[in-house]
PDB file of N, CA and C in Angstrom:
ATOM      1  N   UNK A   1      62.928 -37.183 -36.059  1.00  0.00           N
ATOM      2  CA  UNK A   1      62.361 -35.852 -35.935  1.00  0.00           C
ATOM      3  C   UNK A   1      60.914 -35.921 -35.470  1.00  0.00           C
ATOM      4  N   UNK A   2      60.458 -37.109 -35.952  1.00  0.00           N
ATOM      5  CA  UNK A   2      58.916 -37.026 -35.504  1.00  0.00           C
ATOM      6  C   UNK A   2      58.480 -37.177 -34.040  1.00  0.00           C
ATOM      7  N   UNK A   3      59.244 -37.859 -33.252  1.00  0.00           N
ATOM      8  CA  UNK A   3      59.499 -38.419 -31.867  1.00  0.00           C
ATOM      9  C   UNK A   3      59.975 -37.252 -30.918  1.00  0.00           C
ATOM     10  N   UNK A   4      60.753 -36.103 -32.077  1.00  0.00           N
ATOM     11  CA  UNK A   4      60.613 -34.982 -30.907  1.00  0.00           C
ATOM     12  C   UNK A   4      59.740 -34.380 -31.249  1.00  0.00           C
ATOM     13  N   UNK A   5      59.164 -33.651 -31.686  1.00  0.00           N
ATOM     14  CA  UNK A   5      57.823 -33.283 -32.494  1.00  0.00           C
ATOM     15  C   UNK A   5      56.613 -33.844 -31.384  1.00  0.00           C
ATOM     16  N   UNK A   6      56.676 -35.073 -31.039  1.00  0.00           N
ATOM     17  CA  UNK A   6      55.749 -35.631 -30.340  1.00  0.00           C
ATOM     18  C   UNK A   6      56.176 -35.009 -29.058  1.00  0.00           C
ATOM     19  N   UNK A   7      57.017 -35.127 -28.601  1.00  0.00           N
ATOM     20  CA  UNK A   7      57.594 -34.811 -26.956  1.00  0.00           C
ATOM     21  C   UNK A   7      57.238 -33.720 -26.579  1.00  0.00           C
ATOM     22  N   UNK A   8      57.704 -32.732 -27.642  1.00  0.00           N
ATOM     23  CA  UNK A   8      57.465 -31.209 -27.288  1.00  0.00           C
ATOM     24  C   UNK A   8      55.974 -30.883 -27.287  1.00  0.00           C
ATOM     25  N   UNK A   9      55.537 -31.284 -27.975  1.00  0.00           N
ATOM     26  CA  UNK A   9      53.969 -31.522 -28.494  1.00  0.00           C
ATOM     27  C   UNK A   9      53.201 -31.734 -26.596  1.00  0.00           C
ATOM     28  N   UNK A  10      53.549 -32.854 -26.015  1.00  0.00           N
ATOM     29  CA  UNK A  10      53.083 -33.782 -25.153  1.00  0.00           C
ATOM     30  C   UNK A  10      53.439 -32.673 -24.213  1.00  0.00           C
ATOM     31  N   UNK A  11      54.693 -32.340 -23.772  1.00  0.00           N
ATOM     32  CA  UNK A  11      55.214 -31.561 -22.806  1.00  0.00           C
ATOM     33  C   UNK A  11      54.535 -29.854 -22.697  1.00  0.00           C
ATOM     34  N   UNK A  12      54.414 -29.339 -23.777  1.00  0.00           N
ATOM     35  CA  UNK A  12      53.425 -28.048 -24.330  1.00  0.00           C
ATOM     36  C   UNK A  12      52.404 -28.229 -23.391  1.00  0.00           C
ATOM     37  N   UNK A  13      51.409 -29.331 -23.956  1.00  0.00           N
ATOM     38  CA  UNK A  13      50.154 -29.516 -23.386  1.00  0.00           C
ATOM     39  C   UNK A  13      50.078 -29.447 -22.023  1.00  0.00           C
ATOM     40  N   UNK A  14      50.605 -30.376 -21.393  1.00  0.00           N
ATOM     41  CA  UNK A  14      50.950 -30.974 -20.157  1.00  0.00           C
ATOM     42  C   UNK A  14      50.978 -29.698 -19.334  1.00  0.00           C
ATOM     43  N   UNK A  15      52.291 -28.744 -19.808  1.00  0.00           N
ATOM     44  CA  UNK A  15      52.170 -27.530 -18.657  1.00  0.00           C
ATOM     45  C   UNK A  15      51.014 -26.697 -19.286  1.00  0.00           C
ATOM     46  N   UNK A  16      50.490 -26.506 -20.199  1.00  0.00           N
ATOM     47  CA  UNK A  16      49.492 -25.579 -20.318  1.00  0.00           C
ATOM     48  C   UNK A  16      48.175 -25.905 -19.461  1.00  0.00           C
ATOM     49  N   UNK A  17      47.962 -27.177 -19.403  1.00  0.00           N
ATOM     50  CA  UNK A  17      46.804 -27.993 -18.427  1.00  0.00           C
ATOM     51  C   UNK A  17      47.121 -27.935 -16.905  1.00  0.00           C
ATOM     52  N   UNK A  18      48.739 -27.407 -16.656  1.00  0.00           N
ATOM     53  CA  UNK A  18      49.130 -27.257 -14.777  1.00  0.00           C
ATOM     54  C   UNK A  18      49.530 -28.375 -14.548  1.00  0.00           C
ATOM     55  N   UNK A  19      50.036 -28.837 -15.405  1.00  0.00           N
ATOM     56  CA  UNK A  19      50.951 -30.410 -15.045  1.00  0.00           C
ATOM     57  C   UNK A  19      51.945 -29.420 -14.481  1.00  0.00           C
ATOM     58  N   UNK A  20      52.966 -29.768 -13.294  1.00  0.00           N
ATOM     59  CA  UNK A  20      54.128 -28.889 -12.637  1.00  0.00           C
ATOM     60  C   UNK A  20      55.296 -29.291 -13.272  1.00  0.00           C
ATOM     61  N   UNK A  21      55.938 -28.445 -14.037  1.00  0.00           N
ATOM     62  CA  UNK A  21      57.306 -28.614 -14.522  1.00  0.00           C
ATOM     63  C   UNK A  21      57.952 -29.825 -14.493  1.00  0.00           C
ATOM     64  N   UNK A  22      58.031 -30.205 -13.231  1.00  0.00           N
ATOM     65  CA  UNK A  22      58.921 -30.693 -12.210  1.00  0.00           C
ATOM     66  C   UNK A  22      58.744 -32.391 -12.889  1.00  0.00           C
ATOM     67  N   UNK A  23      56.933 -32.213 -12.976  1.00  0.00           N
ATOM     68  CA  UNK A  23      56.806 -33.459 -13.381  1.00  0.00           C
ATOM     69  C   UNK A  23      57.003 -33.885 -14.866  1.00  0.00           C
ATOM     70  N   UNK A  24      56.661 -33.021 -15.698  1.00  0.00           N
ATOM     71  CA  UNK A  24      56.797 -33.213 -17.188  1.00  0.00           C
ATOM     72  C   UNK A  24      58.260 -33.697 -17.036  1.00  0.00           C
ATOM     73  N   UNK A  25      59.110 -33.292 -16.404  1.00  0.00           N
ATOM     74  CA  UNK A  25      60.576 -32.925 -16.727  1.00  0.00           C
ATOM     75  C   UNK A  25      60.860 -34.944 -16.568  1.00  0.00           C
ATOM     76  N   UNK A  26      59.884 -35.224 -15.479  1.00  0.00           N
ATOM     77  CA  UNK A  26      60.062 -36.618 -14.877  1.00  0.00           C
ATOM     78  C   UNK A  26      59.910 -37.618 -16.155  1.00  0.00           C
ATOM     79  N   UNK A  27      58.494 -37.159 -16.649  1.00  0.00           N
ATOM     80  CA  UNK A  27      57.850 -37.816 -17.597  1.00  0.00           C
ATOM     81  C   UNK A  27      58.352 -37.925 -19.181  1.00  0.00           C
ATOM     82  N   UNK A  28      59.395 -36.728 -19.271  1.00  0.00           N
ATOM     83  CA  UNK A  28      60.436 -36.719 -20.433  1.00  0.00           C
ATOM     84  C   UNK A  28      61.524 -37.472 -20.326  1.00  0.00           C
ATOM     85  N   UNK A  29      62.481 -37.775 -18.923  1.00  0.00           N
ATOM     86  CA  UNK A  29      63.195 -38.343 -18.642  1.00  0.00           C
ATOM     87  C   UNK A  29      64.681 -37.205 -18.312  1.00  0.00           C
ATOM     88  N   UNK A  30      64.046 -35.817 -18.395  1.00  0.00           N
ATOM     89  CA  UNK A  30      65.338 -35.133 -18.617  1.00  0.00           C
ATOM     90  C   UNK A  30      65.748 -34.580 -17.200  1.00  0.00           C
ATOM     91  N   UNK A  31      67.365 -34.481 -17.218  1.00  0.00           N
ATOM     92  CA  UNK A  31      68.121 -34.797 -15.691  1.00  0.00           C
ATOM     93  C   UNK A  31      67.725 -33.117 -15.170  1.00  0.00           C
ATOM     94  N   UNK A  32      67.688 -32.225 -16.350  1.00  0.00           N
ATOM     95  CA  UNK A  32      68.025 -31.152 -15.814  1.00  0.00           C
ATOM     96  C   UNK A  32      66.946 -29.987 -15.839  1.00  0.00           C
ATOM     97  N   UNK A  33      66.359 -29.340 -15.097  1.00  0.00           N
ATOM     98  CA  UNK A  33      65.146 -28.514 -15.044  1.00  0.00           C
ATOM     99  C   UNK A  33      65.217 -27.375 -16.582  1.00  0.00           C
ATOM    100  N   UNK A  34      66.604 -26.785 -16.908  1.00  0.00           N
ATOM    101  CA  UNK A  34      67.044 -26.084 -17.784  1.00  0.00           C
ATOM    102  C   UNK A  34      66.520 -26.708 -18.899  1.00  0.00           C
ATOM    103  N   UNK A  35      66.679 -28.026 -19.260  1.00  0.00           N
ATOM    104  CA  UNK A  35      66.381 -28.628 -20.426  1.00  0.00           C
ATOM    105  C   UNK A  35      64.985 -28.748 -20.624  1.00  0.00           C
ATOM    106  N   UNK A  36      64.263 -27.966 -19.284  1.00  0.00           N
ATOM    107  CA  UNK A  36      62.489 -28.230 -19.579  1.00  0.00           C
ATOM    108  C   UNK A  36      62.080 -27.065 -20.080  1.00  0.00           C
ATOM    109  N   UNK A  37      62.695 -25.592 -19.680  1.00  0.00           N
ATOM    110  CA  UNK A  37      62.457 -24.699 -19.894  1.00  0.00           C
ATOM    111  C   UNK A  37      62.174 -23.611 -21.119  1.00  0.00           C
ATOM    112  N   UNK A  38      62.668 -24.505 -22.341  1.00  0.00           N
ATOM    113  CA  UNK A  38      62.170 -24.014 -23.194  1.00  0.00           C
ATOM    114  C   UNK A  38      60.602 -24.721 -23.962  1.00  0.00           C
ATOM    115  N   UNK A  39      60.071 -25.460 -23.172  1.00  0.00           N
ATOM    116  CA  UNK A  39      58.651 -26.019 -23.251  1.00  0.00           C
ATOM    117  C   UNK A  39      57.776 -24.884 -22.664  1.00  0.00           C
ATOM    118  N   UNK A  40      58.259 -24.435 -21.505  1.00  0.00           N
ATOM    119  CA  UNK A  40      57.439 -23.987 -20.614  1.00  0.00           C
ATOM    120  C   UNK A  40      57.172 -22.060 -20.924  1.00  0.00           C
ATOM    121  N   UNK A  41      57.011 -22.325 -22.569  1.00  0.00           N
ATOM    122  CA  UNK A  41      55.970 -21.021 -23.269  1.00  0.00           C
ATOM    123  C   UNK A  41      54.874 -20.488 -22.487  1.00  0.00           C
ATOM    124  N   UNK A  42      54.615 -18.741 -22.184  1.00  0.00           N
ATOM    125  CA  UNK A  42      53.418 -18.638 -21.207  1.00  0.00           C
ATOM    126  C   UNK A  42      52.509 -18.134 -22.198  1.00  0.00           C
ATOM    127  N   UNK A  43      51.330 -19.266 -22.098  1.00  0.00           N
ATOM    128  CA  UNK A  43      50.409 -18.667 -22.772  1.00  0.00           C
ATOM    129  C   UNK A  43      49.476 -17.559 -22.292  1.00  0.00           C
ATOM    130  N   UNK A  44      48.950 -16.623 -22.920  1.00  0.00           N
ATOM    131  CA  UNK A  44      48.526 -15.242 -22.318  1.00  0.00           C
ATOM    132  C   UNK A  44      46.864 -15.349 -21.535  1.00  0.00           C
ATOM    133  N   UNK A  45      46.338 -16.683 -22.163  1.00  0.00           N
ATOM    134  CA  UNK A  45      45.130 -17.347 -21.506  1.00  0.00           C
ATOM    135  C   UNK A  45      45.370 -17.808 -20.419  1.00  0.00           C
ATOM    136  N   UNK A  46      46.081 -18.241 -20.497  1.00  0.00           N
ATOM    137  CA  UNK A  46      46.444 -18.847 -19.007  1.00  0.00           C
ATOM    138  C   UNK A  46      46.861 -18.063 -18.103  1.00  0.00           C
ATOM    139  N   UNK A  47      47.680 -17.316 -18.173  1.00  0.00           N
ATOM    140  CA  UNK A  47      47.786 -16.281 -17.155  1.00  0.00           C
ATOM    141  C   UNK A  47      46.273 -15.624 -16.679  1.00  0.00           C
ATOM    142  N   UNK A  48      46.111 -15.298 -17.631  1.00  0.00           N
ATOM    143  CA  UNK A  48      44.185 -14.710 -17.098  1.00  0.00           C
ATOM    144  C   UNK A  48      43.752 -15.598 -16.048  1.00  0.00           C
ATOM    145  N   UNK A  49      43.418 -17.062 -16.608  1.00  0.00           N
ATOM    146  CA  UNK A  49      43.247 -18.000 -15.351  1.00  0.00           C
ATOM    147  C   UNK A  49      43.628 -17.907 -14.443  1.00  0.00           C
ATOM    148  N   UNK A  50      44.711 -17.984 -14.250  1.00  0.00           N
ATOM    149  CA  UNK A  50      45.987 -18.012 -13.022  1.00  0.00           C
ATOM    150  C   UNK A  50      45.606 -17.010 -12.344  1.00  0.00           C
ATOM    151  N   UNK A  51      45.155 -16.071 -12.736  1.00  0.00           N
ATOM    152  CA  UNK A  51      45.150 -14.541 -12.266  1.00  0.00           C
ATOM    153  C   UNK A  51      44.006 -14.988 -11.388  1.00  0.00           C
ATOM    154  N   UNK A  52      43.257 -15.288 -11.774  1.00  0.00           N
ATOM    155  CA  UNK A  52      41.906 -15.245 -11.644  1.00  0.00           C
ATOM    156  C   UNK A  52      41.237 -16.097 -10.586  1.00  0.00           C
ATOM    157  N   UNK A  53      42.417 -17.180 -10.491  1.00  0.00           N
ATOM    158  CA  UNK A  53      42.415 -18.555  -9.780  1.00  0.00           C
ATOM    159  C   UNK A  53      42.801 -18.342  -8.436  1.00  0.00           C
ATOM    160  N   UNK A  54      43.902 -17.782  -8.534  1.00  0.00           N
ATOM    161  CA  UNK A  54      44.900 -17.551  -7.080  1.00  0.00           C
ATOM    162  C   UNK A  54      44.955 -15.826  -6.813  1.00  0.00           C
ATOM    163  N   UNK A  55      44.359 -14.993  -7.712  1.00  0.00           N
ATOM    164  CA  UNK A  55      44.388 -13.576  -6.897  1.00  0.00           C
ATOM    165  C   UNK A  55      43.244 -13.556  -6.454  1.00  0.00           C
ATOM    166  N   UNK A  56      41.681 -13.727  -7.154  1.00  0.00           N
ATOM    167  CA  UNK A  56      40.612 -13.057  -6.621  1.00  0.00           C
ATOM    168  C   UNK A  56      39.954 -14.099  -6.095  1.00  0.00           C
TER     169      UNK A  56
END
């Protein structure tokens, strides 16, 4: 239990910092994009960024 605990932990971070899906998914080892998708929580800070980054 602790080893996923860590993963999800690692994978959280990773996309919250703009690591691309694509790659966490690499870096977990998992075959299928679906199986990344419940990591990929939107935090409401980050969107502000995002906003902020690529609209204005």
């Amino acid at each position: 239990m602790y080893w996923h605990k860590f993963r999800c932990t690692l994978a959280i971070q990773a996309i919250d910092k703009g690591m691309p899906i694509e790659q966490v998914q690499r870096l977990l080892g998992h075959m299928r994009i679906d199986t990344m998708m419940h990591y990929a929580m939107v935090n409401q800070s980050n969107v502000k960024i995002s906003h902020k980054r690529y609209i204005w």
